[in-house]
C-alpha atoms as a PDB file:
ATOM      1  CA  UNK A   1    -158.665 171.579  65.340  1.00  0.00           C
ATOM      2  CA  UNK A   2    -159.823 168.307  64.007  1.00  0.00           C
ATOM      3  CA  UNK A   3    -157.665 165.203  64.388  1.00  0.00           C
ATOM      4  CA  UNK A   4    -156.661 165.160  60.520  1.00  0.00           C
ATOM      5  CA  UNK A   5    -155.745 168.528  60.984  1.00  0.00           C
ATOM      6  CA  UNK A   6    -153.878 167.935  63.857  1.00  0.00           C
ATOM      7  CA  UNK A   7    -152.221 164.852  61.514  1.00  0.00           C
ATOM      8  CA  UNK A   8    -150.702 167.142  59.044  1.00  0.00           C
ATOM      9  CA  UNK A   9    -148.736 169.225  61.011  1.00  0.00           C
ATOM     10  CA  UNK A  10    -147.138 165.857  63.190  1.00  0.00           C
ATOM     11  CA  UNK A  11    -143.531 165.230  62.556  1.00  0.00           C
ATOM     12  CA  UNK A  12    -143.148 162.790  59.599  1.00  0.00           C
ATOM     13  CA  UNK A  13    -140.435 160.730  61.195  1.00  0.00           C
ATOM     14  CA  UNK A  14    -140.623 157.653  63.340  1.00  0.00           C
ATOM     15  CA  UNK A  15    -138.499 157.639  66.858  1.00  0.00           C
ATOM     16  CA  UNK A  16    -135.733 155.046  66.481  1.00  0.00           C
ATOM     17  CA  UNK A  17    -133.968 154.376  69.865  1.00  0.00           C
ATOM     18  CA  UNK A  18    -130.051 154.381  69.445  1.00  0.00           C
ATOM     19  CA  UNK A  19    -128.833 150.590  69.308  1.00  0.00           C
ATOM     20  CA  UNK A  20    -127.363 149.671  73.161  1.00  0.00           C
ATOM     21  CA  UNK A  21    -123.770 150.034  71.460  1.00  0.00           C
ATOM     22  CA  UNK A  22    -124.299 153.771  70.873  1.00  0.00           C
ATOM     23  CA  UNK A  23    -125.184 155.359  74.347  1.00  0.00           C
ATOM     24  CA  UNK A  24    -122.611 154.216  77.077  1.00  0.00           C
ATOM     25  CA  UNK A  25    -124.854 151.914  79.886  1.00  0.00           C
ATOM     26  CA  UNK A  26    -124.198 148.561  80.901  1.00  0.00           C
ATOM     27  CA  UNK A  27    -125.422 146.829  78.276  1.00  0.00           C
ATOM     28  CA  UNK A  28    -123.296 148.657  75.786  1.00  0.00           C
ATOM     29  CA  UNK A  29    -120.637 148.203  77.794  1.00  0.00           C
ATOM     30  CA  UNK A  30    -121.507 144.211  77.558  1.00  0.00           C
ATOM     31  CA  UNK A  31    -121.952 144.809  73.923  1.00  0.00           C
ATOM     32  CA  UNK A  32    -118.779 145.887  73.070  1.00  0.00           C
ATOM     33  CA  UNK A  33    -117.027 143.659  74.988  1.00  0.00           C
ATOM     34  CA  UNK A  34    -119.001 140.689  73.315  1.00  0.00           C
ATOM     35  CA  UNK A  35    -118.206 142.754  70.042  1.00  0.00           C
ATOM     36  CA  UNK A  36    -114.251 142.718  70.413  1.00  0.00           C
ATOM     37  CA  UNK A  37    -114.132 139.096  71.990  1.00  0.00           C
ATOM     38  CA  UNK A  38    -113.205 137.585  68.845  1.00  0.00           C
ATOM     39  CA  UNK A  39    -110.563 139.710  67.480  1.00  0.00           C
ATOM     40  CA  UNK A  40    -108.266 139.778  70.915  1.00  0.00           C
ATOM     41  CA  UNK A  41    -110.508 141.640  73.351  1.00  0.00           C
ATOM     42  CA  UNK A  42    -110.138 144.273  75.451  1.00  0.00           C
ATOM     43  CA  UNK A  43    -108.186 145.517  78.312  1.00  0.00           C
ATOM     44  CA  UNK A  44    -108.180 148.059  80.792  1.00  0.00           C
ATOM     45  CA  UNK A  45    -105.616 150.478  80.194  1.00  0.00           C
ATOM     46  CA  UNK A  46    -103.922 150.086  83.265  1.00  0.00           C
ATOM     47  CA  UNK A  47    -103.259 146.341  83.050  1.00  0.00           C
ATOM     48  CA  UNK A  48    -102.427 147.194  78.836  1.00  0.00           C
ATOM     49  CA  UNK A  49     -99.866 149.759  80.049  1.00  0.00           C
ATOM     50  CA  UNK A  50     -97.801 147.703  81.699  1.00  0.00           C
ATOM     51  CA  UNK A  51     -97.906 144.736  79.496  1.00  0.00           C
ATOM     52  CA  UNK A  52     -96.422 147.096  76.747  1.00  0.00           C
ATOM     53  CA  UNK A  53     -93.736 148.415  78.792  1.00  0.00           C
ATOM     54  CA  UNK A  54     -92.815 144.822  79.351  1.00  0.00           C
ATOM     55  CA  UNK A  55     -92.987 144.282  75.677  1.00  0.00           C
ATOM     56  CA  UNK A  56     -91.128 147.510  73.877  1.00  0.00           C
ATOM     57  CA  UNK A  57     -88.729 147.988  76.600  1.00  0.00           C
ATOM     58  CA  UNK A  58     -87.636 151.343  76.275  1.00  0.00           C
ATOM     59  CA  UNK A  59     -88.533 151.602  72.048  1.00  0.00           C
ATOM     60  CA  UNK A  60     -91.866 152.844  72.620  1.00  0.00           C
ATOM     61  CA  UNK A  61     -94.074 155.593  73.782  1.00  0.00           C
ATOM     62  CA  UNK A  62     -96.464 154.628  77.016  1.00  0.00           C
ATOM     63  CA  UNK A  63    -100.350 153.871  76.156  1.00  0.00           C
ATOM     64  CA  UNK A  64    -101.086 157.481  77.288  1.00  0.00           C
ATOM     65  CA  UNK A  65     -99.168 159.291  74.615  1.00  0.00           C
ATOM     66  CA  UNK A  66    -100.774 156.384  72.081  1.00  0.00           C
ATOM     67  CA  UNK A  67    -103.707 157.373  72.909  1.00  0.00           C
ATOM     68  CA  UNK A  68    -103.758 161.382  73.485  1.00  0.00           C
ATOM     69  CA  UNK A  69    -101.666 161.262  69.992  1.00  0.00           C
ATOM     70  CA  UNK A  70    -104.892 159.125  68.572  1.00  0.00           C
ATOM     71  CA  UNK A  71    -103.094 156.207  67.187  1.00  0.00           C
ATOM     72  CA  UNK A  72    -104.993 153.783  69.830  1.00  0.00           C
ATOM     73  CA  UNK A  73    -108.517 154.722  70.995  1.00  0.00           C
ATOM     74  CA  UNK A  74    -110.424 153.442  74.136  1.00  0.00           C
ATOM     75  CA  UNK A  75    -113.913 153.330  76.034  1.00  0.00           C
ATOM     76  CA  UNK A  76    -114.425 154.848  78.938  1.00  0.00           C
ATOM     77  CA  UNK A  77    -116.791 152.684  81.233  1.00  0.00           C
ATOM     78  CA  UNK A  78    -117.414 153.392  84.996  1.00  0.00           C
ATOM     79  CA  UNK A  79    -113.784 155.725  85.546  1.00  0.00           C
ATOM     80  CA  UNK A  80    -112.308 152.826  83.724  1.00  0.00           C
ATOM     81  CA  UNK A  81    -110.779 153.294  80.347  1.00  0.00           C
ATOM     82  CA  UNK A  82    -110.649 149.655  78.204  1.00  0.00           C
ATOM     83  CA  UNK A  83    -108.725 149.635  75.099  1.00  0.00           C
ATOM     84  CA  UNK A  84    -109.774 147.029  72.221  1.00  0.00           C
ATOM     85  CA  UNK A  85    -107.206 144.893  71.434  1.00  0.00           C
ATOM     86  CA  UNK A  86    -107.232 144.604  67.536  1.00  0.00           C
ATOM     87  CA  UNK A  87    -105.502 147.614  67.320  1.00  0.00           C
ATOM     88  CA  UNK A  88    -102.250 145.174  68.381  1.00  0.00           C
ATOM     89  CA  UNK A  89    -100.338 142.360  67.103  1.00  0.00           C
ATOM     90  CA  UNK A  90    -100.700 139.347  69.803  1.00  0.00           C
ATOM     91  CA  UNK A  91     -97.150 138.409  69.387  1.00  0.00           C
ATOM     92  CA  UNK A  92     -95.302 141.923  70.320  1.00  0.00           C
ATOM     93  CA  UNK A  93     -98.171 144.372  70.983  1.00  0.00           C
ATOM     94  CA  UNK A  94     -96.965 145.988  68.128  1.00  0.00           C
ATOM     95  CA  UNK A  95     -99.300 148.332  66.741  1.00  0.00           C
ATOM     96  CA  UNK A  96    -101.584 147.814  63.453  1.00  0.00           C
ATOM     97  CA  UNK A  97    -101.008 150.089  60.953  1.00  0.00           C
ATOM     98  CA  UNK A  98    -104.645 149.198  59.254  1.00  0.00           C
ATOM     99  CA  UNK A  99    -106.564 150.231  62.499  1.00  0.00           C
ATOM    100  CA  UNK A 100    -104.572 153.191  62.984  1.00  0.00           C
ATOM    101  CA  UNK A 101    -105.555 154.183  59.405  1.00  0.00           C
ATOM    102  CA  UNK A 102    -109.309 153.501  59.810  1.00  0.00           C
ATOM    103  CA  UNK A 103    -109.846 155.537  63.094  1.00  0.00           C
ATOM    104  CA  UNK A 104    -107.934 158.397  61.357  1.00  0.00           C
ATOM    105  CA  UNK A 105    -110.844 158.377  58.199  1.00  0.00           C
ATOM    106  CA  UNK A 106    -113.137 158.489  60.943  1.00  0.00           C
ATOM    107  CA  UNK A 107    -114.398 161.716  62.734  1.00  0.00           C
ATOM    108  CA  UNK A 108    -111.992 163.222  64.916  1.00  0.00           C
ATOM    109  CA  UNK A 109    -114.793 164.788  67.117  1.00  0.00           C
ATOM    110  CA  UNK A 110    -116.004 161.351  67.932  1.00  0.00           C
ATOM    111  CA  UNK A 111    -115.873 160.288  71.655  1.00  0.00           C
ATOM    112  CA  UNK A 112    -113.741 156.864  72.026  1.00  0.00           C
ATOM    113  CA  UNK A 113    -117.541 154.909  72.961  1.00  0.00           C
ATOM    114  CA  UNK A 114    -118.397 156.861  69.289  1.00  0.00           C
ATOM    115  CA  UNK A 115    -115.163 155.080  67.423  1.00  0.00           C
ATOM    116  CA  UNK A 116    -115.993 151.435  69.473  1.00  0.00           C
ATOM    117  CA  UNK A 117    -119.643 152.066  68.491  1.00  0.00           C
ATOM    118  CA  UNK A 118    -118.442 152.121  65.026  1.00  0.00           C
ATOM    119  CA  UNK A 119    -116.184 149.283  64.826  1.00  0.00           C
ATOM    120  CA  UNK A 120    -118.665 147.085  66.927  1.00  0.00           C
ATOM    121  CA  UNK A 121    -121.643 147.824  64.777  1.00  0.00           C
ATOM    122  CA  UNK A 122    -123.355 146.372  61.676  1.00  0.00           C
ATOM    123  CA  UNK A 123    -121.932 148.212  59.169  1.00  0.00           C
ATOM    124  CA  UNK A 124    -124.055 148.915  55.476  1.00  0.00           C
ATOM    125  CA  UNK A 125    -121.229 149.630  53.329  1.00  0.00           C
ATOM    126  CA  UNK A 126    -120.027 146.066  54.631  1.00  0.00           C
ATOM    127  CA  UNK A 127    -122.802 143.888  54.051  1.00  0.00           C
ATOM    128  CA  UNK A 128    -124.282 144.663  57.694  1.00  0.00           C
ATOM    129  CA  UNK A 129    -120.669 142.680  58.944  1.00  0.00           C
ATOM    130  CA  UNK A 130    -118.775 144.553  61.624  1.00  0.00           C
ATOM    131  CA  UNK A 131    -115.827 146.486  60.722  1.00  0.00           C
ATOM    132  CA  UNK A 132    -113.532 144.737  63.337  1.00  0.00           C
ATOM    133  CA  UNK A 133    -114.413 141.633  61.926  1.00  0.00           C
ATOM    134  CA  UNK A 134    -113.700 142.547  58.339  1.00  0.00           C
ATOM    135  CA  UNK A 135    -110.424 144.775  59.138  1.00  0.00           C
ATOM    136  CA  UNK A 136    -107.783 141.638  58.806  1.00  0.00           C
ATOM    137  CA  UNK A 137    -109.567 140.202  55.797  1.00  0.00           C
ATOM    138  CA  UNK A 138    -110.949 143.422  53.736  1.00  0.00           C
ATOM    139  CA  UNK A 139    -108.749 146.690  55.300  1.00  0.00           C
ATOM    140  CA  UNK A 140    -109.555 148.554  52.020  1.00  0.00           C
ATOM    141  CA  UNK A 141    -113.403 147.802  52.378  1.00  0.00           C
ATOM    142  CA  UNK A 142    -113.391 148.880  56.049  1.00  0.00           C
ATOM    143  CA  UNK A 143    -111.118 152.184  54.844  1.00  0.00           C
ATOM    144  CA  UNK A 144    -113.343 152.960  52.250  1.00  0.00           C
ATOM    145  CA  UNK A 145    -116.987 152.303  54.616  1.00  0.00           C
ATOM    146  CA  UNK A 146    -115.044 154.352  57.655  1.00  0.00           C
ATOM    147  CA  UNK A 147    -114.170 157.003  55.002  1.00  0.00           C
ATOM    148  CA  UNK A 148    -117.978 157.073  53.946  1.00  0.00           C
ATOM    149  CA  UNK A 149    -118.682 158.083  57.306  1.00  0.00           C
ATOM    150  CA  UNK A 150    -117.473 161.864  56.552  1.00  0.00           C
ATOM    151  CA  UNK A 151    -118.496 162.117  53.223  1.00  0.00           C
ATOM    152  CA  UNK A 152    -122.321 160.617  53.507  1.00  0.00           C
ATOM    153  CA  UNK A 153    -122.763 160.226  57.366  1.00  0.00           C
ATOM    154  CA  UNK A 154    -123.099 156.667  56.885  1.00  0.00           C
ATOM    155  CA  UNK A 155    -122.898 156.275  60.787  1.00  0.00           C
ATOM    156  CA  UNK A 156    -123.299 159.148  63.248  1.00  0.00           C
ATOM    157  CA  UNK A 157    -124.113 157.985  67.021  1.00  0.00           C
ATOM    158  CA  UNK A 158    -125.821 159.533  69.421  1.00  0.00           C
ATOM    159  CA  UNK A 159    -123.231 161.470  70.677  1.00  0.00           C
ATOM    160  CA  UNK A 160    -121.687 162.728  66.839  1.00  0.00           C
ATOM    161  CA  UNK A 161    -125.435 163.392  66.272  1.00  0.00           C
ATOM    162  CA  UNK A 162    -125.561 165.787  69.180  1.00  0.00           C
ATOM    163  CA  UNK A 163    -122.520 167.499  68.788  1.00  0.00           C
ATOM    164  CA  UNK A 164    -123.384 168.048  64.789  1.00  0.00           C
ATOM    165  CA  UNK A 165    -126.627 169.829  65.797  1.00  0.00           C
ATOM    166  CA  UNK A 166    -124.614 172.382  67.844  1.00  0.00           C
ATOM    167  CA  UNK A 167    -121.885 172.872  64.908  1.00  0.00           C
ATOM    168  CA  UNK A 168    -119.476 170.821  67.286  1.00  0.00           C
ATOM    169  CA  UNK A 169    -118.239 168.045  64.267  1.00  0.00           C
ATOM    170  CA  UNK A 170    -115.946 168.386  62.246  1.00  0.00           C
END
């Protein structure tokens, strides 16, 4: 088989590594970190868990049933799990009811390094700004791009692009 031959049956798409925010290593780990730094941070869970049982003495559920009830999301890093802090007020630990409303539009399938991917990562339907960064200023915009994400696949990592191929997302 000659070489143009061989040309026309190549795939017609280009390899495009994931960005470092998409596939859990150390340097998406940095990333996100970086990523959250300016809207409050993050925290492991651990230290998080006790600073909110301090806080809503006795008025609250713990940080496990936040998060197995998906009202806060978290990272997993290294047996670790570290929660973002936008998703509370600074004052009380309170939690935001725009976050909470943006994860939900998101895919529930997505693993919690999926959901910080998203928020952490130039975002099209945003003009390439970061949805964490916008949320306080422009909730509807970041409700609307987060809802795009179902509807168009705006944004699929690596991992929601793995379990789509084996009928695994919702």
């Amino acid at each position: 088989m000659s070489r143009a031959s061989r040309a026309a049956f190549a795939p017609s798409f280009t390899y495009q590594p994931p960005s470092e925010l998409e596939v859990p290593s150390g340097r998406g780990f940095i990333a996100l970190l970086e990523a959250f730094r300016a809207t409050g941070g993050t925290a492991p869970a651990d230290v998080l868990a006790r600073l909110l049982e301090e806080y809503q003495l006795g008025r609250a559920c713990s940080l496990a049933q936040l998060v197995h009830t998906g009202q806060v999301f978290g990272f997993e890093w290294r047996s670790s799990l570290w929660i973002p802090m936008f998703q509370f007020e600074a004052q009380d630990l309170a939690l935001k009811a725009e976050a909470q409303e943006v994860r939900a539009a998101l895919p529930q399938l997505w693993s919690g390094w999926a959901v910080a991917a998203w928020f952490a990562g130039a975002n099209a339907h945003l003009a390439q700004c970061r949805p964490v960064d916008v949320l306080a200023s422009d909730f509807e915009a970041v409700r609307r791009a987060a809802s795009a994400v179902q509807s168009v696949g705006g944004f699929i990592p690596v991992h929601g692009r793995r379990a789509e191929g084996h009928g695994l997302r919702g």
